[in-house]
PDB file of N, CA and C in Angstrom:
ATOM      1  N   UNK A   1      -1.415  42.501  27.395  1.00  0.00           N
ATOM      2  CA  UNK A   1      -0.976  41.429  26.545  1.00  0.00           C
ATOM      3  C   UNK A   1      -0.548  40.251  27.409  1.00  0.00           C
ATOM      4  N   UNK A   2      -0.881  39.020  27.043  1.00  0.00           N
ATOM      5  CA  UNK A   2      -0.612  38.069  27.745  1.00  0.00           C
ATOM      6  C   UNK A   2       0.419  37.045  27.092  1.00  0.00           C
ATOM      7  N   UNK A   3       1.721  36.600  27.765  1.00  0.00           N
ATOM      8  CA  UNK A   3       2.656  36.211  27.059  1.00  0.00           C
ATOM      9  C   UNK A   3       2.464  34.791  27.812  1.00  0.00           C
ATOM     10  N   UNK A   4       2.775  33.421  27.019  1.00  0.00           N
ATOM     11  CA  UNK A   4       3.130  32.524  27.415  1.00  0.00           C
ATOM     12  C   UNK A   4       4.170  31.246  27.055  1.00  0.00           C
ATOM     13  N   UNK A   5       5.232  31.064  28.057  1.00  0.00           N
ATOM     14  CA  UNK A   5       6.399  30.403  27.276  1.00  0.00           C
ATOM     15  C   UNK A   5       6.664  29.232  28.403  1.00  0.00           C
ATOM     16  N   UNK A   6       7.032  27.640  27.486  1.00  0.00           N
ATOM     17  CA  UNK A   6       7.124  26.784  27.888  1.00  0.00           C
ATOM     18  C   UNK A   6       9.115  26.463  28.321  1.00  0.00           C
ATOM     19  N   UNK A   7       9.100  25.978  29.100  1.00  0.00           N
ATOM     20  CA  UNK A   7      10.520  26.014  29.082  1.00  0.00           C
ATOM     21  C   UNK A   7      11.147  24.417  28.571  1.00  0.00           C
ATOM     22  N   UNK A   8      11.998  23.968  27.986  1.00  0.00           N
ATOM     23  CA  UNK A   8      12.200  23.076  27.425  1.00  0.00           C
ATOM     24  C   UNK A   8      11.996  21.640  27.737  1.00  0.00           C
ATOM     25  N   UNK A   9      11.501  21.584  29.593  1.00  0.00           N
ATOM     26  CA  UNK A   9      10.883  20.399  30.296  1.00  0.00           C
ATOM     27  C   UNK A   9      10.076  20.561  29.672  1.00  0.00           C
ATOM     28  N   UNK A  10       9.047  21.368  29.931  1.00  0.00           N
ATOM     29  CA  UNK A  10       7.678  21.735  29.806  1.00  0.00           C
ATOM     30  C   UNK A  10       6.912  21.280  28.273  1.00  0.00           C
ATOM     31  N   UNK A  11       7.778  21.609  27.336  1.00  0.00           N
ATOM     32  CA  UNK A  11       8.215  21.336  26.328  1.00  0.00           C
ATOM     33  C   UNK A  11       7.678  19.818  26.034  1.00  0.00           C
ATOM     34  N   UNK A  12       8.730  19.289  26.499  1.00  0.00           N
ATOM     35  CA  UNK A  12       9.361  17.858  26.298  1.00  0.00           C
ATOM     36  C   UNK A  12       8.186  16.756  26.565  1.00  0.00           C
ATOM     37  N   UNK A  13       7.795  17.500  27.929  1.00  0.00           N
ATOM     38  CA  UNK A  13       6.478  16.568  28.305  1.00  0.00           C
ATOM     39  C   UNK A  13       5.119  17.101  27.770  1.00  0.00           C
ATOM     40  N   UNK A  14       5.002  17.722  26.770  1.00  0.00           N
ATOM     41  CA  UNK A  14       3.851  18.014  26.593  1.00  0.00           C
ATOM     42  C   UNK A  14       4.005  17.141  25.332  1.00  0.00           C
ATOM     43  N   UNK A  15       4.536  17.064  24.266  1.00  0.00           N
ATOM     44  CA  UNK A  15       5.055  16.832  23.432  1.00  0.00           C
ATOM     45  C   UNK A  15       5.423  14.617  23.858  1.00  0.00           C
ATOM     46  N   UNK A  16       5.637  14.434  24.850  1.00  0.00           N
ATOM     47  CA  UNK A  16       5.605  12.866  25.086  1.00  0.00           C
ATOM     48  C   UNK A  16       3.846  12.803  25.772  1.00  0.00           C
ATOM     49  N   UNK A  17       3.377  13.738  25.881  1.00  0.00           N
ATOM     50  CA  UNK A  17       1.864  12.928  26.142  1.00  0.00           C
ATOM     51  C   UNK A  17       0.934  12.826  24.945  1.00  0.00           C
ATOM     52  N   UNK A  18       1.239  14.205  24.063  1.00  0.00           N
ATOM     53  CA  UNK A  18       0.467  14.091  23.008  1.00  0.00           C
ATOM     54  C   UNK A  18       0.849  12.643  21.782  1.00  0.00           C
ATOM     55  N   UNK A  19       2.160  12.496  21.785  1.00  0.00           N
ATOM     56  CA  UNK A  19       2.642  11.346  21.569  1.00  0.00           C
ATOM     57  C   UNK A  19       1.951   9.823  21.969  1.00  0.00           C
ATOM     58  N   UNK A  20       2.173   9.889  23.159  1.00  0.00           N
ATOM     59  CA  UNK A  20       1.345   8.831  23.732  1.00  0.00           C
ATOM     60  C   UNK A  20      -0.341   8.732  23.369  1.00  0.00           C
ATOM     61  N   UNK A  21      -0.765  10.108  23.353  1.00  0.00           N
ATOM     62  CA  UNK A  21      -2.702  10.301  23.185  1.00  0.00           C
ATOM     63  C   UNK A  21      -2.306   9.606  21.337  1.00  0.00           C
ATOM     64  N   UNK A  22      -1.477   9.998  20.972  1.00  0.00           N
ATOM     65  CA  UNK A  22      -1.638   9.982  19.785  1.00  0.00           C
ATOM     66  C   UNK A  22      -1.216   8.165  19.262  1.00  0.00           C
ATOM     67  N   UNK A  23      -0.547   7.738  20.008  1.00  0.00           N
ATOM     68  CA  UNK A  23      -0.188   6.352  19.911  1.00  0.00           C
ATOM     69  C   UNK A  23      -1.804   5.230  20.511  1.00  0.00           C
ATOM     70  N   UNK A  24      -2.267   5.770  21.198  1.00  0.00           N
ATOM     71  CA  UNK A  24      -3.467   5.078  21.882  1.00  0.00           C
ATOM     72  C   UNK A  24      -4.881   5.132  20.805  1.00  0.00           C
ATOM     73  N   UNK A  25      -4.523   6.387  19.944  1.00  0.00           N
ATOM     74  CA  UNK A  25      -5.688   6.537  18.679  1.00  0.00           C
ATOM     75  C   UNK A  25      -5.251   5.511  17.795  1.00  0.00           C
ATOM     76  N   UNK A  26      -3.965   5.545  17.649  1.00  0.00           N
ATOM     77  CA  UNK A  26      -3.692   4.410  16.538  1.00  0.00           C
ATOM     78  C   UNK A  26      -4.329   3.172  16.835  1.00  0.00           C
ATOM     79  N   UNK A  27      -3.572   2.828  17.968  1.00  0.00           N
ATOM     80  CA  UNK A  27      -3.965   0.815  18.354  1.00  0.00           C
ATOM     81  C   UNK A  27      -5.220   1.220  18.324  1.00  0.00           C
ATOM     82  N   UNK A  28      -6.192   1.833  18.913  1.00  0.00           N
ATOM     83  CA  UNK A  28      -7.368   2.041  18.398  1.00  0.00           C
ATOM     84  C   UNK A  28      -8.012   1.536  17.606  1.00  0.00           C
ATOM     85  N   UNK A  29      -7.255   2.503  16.720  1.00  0.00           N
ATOM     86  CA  UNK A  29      -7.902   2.632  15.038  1.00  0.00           C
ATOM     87  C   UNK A  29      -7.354   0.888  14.465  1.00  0.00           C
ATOM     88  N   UNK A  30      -6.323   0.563  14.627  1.00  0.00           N
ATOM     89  CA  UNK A  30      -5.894  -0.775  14.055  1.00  0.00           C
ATOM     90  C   UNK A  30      -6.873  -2.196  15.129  1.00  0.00           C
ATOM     91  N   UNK A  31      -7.080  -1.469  16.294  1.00  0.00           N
ATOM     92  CA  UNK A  31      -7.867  -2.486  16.793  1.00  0.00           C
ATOM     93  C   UNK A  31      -9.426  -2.956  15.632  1.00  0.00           C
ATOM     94  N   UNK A  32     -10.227  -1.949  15.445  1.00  0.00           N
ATOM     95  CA  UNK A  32     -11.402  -1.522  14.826  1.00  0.00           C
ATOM     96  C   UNK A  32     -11.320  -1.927  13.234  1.00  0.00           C
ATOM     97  N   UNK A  33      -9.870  -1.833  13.018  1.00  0.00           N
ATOM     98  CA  UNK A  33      -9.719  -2.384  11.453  1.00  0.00           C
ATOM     99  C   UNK A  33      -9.705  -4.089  11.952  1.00  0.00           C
ATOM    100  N   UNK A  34      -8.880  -4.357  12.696  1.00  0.00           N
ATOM    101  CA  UNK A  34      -8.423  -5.787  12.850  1.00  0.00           C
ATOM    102  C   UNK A  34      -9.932  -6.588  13.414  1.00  0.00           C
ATOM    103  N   UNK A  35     -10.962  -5.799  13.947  1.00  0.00           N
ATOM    104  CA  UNK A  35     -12.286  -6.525  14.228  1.00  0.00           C
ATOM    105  C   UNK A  35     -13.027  -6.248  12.966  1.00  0.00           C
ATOM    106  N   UNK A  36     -12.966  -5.883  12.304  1.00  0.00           N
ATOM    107  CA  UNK A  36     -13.625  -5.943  11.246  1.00  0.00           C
ATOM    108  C   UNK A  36     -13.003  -6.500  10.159  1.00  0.00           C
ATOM    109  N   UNK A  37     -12.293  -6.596   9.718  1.00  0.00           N
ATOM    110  CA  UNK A  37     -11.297  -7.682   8.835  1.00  0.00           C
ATOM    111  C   UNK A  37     -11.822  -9.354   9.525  1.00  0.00           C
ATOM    112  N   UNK A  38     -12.042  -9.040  10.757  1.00  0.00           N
ATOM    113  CA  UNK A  38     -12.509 -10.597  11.354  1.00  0.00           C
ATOM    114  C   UNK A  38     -13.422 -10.898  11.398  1.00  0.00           C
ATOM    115  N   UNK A  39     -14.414  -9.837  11.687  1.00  0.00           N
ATOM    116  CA  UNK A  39     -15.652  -9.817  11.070  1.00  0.00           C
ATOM    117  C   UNK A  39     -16.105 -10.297   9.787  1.00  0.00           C
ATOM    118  N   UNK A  40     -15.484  -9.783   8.186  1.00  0.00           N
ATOM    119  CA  UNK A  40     -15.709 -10.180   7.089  1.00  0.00           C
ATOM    120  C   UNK A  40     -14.840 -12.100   7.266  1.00  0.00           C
ATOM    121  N   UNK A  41     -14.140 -12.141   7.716  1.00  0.00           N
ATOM    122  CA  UNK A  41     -13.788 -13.582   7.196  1.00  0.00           C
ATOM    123  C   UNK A  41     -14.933 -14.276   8.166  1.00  0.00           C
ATOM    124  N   UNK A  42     -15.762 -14.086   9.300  1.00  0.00           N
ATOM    125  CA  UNK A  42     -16.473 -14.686   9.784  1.00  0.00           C
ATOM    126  C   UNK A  42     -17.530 -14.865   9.234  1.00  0.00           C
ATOM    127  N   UNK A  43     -17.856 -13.607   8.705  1.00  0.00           N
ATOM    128  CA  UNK A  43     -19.353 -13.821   8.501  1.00  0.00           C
ATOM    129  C   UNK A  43     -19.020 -14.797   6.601  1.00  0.00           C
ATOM    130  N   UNK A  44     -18.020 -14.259   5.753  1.00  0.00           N
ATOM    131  CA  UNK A  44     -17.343 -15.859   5.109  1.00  0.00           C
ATOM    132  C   UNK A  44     -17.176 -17.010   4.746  1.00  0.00           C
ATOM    133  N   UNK A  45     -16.816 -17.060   6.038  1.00  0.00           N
ATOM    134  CA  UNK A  45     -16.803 -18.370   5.969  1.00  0.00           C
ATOM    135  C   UNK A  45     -18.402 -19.094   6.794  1.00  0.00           C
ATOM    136  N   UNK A  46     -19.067 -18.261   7.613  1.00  0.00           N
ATOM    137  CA  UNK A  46     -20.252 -18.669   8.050  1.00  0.00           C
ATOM    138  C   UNK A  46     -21.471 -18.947   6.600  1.00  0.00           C
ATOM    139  N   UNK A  47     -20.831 -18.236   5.386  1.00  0.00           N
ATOM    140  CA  UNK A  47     -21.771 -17.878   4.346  1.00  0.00           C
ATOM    141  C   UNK A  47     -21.718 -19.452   3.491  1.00  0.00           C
ATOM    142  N   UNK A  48     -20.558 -20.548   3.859  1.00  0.00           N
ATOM    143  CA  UNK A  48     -19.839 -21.018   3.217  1.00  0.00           C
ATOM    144  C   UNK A  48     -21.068 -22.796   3.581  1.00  0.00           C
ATOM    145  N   UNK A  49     -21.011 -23.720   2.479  1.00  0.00           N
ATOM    146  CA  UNK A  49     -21.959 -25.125   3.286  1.00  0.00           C
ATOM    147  C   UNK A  49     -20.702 -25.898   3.856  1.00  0.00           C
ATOM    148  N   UNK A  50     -21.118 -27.068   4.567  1.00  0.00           N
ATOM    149  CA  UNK A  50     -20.636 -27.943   5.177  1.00  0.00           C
ATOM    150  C   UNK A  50     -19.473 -28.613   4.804  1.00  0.00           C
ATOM    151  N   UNK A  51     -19.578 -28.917   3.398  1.00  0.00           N
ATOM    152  CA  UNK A  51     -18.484 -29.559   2.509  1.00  0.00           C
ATOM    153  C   UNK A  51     -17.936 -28.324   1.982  1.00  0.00           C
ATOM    154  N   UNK A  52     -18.000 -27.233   1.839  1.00  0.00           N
ATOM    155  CA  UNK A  52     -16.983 -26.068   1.416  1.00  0.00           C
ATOM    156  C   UNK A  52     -15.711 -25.680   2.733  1.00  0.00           C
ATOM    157  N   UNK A  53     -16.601 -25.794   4.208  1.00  0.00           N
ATOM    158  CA  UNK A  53     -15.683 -25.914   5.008  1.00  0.00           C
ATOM    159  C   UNK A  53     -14.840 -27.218   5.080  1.00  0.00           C
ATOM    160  N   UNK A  54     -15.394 -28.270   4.954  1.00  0.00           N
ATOM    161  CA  UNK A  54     -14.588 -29.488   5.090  1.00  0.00           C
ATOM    162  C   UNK A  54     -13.304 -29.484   4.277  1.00  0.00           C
ATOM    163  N   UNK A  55     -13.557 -28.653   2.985  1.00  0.00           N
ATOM    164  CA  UNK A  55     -12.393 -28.596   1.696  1.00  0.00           C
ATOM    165  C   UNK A  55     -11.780 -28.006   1.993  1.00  0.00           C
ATOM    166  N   UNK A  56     -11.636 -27.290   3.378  1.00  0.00           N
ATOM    167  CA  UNK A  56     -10.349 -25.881   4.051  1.00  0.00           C
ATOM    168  C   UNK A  56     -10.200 -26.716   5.447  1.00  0.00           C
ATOM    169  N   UNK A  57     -10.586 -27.978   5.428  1.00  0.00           N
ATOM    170  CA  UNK A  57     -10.163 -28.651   6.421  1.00  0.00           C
ATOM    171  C   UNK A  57     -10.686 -27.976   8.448  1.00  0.00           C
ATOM    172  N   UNK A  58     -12.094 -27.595   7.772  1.00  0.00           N
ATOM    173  CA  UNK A  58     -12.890 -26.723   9.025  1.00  0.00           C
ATOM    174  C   UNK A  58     -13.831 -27.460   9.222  1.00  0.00           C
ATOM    175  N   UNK A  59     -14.692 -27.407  10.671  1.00  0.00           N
ATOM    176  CA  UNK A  59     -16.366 -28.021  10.871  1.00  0.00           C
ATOM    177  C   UNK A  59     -16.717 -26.529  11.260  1.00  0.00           C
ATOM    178  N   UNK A  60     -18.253 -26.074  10.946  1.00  0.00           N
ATOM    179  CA  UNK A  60     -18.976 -25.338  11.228  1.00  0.00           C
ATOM    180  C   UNK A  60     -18.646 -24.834  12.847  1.00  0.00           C
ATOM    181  N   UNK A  61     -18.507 -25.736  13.446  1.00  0.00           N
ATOM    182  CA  UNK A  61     -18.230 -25.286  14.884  1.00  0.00           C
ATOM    183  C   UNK A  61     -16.888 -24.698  15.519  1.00  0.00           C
ATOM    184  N   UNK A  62     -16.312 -24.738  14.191  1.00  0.00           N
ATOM    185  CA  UNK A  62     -14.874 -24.420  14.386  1.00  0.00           C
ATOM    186  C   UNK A  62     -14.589 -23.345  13.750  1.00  0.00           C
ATOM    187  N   UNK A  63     -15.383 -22.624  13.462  1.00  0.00           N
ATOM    188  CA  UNK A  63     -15.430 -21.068  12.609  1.00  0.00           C
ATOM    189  C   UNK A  63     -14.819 -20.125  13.364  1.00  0.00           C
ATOM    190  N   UNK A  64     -15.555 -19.803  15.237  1.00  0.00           N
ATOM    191  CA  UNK A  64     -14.778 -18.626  15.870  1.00  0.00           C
ATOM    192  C   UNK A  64     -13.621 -18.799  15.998  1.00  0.00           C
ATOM    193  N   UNK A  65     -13.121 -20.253  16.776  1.00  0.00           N
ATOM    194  CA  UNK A  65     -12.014 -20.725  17.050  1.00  0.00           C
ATOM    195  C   UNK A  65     -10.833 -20.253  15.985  1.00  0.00           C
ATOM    196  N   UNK A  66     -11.309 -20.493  14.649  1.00  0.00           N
ATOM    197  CA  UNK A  66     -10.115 -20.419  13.384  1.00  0.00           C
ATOM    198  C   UNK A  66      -9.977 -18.768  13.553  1.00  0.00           C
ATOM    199  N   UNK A  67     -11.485 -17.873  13.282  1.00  0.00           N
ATOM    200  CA  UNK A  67     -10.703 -16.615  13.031  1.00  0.00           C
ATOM    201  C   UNK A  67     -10.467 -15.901  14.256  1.00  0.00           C
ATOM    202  N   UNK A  68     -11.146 -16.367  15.088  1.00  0.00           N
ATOM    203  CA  UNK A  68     -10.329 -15.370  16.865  1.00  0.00           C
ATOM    204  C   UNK A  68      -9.171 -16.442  17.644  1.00  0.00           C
ATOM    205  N   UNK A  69      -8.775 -17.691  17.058  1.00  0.00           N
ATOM    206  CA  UNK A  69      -8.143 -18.676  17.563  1.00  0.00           C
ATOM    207  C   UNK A  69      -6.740 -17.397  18.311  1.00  0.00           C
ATOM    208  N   UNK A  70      -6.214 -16.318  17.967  1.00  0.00           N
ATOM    209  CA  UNK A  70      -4.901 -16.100  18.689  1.00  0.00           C
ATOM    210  C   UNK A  70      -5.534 -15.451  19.941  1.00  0.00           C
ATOM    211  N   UNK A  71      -6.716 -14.815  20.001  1.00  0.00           N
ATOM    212  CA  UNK A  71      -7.109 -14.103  21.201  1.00  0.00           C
ATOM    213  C   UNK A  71      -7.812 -15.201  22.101  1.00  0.00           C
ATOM    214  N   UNK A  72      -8.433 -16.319  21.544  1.00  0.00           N
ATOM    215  CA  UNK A  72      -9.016 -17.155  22.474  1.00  0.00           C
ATOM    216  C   UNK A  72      -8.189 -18.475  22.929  1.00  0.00           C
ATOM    217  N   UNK A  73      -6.457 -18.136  22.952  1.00  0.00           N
ATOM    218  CA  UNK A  73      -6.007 -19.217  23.569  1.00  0.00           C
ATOM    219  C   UNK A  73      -5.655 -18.673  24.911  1.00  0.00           C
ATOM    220  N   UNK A  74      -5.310 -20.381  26.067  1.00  0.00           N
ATOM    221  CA  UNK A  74      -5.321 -19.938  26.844  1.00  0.00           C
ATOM    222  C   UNK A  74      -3.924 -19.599  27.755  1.00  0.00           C
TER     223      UNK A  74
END
């Protein structure tokens, strides 16, 4: 019979990595939601004419800028 027992370090840190593996799936997963949520307003407002952007106070060329504008400053 094979017995196996963790002692309460052992424990502790197994238990803060799976934590951590398990925190890194999340941002993950919220990364993959948050590109695709940006995705639909891109492709959106790309669906949208010239004067529909002008009425949200946008130019065509200013589409990535608006919906990736917090990741593409510098």
């Amino acid at each position: 019979m094979v017995s196996t027992s963790f002692d309460k370090g052992g424990a502790s840190a197994l238990g803060a990595h799976a934590a951590h593996f398990a925190a890194r799936i999340i941002d993950g997963l919220n990364g993959v939601m948050l590109l695709r949520a940006r995705s639909a307003e891109l492709r959106q407002l790309s669906e949208l004419s010239d004067a529909q952007l002008a009425e949200r106070g946008l130019r065509r060329d200013e589409i990535v800028a608006h919906v990736f504008g917090d990741r593409l400053a510098d």
